[in-house]
C-alpha atoms as a PDB file:
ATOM      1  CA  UNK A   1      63.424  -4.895 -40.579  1.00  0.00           C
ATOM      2  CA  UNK A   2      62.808  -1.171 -39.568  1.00  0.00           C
ATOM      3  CA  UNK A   3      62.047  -0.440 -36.244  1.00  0.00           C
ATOM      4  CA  UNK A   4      59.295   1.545 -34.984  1.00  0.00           C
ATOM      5  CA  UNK A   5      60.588   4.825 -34.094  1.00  0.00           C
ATOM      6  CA  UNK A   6      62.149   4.819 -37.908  1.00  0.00           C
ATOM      7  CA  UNK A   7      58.894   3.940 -39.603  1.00  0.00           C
ATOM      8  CA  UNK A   8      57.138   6.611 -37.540  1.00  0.00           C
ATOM      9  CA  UNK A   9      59.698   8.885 -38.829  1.00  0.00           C
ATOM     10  CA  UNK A  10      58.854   8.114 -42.486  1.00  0.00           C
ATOM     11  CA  UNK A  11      55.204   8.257 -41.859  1.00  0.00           C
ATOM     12  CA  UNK A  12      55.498  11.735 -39.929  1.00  0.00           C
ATOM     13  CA  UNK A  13      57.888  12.935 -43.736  1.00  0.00           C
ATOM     14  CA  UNK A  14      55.126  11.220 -46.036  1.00  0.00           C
ATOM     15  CA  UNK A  15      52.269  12.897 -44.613  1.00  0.00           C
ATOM     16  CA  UNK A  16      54.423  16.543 -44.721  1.00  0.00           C
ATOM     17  CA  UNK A  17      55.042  15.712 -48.329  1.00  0.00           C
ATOM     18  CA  UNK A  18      51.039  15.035 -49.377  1.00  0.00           C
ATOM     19  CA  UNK A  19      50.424  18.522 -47.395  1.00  0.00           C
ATOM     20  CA  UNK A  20      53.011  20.570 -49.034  1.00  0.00           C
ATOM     21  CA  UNK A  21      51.962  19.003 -52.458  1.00  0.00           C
ATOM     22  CA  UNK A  22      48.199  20.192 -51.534  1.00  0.00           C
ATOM     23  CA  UNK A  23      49.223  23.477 -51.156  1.00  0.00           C
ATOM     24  CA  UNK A  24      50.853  23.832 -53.934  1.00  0.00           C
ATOM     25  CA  UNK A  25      48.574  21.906 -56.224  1.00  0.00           C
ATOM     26  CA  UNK A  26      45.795  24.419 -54.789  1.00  0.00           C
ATOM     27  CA  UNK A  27      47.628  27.874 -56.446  1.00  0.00           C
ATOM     28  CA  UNK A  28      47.405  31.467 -55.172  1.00  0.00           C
ATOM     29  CA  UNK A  29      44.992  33.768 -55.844  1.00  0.00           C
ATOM     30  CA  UNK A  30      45.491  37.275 -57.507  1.00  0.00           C
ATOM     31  CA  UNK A  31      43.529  40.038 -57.046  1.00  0.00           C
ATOM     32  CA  UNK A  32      42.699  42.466 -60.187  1.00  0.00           C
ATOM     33  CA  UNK A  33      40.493  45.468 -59.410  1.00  0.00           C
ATOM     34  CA  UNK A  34      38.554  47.132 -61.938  1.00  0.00           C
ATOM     35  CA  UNK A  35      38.642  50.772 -61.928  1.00  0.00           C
ATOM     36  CA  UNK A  36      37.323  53.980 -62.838  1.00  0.00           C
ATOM     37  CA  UNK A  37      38.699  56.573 -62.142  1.00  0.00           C
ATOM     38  CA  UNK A  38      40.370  58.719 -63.793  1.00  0.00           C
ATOM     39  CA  UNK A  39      39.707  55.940 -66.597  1.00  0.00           C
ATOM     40  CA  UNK A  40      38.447  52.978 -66.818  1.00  0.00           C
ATOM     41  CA  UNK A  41      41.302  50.545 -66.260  1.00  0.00           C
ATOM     42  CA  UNK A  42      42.568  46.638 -64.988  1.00  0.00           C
ATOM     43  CA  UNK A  43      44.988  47.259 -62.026  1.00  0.00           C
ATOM     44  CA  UNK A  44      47.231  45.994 -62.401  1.00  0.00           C
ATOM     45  CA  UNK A  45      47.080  45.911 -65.598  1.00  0.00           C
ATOM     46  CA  UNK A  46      49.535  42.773 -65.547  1.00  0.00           C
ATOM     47  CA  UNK A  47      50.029  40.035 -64.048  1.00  0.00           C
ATOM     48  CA  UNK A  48      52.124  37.312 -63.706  1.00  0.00           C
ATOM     49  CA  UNK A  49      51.316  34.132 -62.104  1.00  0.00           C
ATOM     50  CA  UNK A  50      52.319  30.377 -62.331  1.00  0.00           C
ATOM     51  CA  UNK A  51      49.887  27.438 -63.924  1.00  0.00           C
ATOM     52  CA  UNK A  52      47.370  26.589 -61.378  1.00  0.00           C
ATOM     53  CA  UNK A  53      47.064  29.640 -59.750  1.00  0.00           C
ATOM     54  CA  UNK A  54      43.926  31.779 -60.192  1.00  0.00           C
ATOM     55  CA  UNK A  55      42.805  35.416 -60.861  1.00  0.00           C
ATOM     56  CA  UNK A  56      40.036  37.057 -59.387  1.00  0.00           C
ATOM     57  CA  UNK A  57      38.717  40.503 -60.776  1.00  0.00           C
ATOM     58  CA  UNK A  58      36.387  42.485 -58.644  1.00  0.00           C
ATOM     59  CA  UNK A  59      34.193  45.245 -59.874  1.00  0.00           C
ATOM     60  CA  UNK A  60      33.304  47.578 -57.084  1.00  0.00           C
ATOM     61  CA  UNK A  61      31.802  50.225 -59.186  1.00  0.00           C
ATOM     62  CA  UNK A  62      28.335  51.209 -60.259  1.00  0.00           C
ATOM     63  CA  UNK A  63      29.494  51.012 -63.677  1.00  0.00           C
ATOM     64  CA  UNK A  64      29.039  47.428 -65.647  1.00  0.00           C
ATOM     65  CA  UNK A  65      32.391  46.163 -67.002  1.00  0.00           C
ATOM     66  CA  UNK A  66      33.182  42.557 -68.339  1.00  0.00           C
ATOM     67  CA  UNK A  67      36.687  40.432 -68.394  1.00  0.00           C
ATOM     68  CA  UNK A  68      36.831  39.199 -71.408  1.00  0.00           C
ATOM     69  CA  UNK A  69      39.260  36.569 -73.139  1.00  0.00           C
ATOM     70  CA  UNK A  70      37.712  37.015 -76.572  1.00  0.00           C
ATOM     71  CA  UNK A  71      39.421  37.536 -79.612  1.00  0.00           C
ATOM     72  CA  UNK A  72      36.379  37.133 -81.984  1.00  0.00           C
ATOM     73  CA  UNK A  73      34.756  39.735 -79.785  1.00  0.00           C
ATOM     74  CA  UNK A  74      37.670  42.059 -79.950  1.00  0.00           C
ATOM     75  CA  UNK A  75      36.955  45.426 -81.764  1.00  0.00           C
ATOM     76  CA  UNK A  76      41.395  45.667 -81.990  1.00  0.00           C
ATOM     77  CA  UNK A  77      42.538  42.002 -82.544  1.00  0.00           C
ATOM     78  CA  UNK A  78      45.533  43.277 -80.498  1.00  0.00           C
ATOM     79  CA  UNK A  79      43.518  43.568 -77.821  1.00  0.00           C
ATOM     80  CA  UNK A  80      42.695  39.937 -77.163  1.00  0.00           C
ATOM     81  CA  UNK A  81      45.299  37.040 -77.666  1.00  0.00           C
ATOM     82  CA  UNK A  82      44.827  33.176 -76.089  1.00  0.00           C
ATOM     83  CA  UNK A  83      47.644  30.606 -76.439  1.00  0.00           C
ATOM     84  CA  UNK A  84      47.204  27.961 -78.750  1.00  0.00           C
ATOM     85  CA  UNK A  85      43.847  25.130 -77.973  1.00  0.00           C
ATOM     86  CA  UNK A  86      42.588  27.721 -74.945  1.00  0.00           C
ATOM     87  CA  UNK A  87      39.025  28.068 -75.534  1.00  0.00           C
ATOM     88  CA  UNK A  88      37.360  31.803 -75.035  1.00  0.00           C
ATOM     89  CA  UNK A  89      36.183  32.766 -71.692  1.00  0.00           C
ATOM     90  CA  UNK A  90      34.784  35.966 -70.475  1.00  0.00           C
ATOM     91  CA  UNK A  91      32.813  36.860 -67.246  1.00  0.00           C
ATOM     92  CA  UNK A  92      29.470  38.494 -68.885  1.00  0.00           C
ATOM     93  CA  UNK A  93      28.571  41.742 -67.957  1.00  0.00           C
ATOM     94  CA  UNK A  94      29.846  42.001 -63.601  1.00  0.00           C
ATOM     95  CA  UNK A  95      27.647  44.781 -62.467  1.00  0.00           C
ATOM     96  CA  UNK A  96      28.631  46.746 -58.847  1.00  0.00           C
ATOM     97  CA  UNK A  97      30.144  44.162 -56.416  1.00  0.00           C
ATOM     98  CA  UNK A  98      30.482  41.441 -58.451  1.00  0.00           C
ATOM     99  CA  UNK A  99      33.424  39.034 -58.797  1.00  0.00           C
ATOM    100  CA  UNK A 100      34.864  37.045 -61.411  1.00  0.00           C
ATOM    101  CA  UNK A 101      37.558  34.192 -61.266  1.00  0.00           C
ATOM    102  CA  UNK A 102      39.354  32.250 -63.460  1.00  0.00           C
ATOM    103  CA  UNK A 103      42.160  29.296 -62.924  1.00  0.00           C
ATOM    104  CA  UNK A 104      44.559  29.040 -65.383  1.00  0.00           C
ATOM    105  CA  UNK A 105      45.698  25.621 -66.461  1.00  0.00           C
ATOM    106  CA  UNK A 106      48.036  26.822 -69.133  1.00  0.00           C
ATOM    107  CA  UNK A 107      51.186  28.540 -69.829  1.00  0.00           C
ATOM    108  CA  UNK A 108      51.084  31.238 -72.305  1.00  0.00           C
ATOM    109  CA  UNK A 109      49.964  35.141 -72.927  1.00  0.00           C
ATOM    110  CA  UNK A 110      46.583  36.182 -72.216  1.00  0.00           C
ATOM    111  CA  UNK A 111      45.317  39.689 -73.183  1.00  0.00           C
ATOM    112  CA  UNK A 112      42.089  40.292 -72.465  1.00  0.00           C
ATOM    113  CA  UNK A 113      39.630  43.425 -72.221  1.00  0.00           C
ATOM    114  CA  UNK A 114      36.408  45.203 -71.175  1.00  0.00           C
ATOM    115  CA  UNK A 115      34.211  44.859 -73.893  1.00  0.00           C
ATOM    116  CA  UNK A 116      32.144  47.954 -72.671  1.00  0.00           C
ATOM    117  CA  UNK A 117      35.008  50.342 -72.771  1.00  0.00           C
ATOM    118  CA  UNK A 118      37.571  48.540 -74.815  1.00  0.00           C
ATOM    119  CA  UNK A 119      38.023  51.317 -77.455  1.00  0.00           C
ATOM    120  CA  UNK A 120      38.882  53.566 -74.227  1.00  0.00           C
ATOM    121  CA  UNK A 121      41.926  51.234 -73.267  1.00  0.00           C
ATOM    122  CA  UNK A 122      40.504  49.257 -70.788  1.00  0.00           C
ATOM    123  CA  UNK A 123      42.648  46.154 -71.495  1.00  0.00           C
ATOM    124  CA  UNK A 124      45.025  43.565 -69.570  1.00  0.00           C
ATOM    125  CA  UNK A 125      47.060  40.724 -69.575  1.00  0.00           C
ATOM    126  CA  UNK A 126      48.001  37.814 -67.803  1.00  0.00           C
ATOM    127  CA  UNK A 127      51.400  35.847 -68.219  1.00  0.00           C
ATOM    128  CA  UNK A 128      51.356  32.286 -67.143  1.00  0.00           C
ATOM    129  CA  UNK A 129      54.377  30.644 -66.928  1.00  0.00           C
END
């Protein structure tokens, strides 16, 4: 038999455990800004981040860009790459202010670009691990 001051200790552990494995079931966020000057760029222009967490790209230009994880719309193939069974994504056209955000549920290489000003180098790449 347990007495009461033990099982309130076990309780009190049990219900830390559930919160810590909330937080890290939720992920972290990373930020990706999308800018223009001098050039039209992802900054960073990589990131690494762990499965579950999410990135968010933010546009705060006057100038419409896209984030897109397309290799079929890809004018360099070596521009866009998905790990095996990932299904394209890509934000649509994210005019001034706009955000975009994606959770990644898989491990693997993702290069992805603007497919407005892809041919000026406006690609990036996220490692999930």
């Amino acid at each position: 038999m347990i007495d009461r001051r033990t099982f309130t200790g076990m309780l009190a552990g049990a219900g830390a455990m559930i919160v810590a494995s909330r937080a890290l079931a939720q992920g972290k966020t990373v930020d990706v800004l999308v800018k223009n000057s001098p050039k039209a760029i992802f900054a960073p222009a990589t990131v690494n981040i762990r499965v579950g967490d999410t990135v968010k790209w933010t546009n705060p230009s006057f100038i419409t860009h896209s984030v897109t994880f397309d290799p079929a719309q890809a004018a360099d193939v070596g521009n866009a790459a998905l790990p095996p069974g990932v299904a394209p994504f890509d934000s649509g056209a994210m005019e001034e202010g706009t955000t975009f955000s994606h959770m990644f549920t898989q491990n693997g290489t993702y290069k992805y670009f603007c497919k407005f000003h892809e041919a000026m180098g406006m690609v990036g790449t996220v490692v999930v691990s």
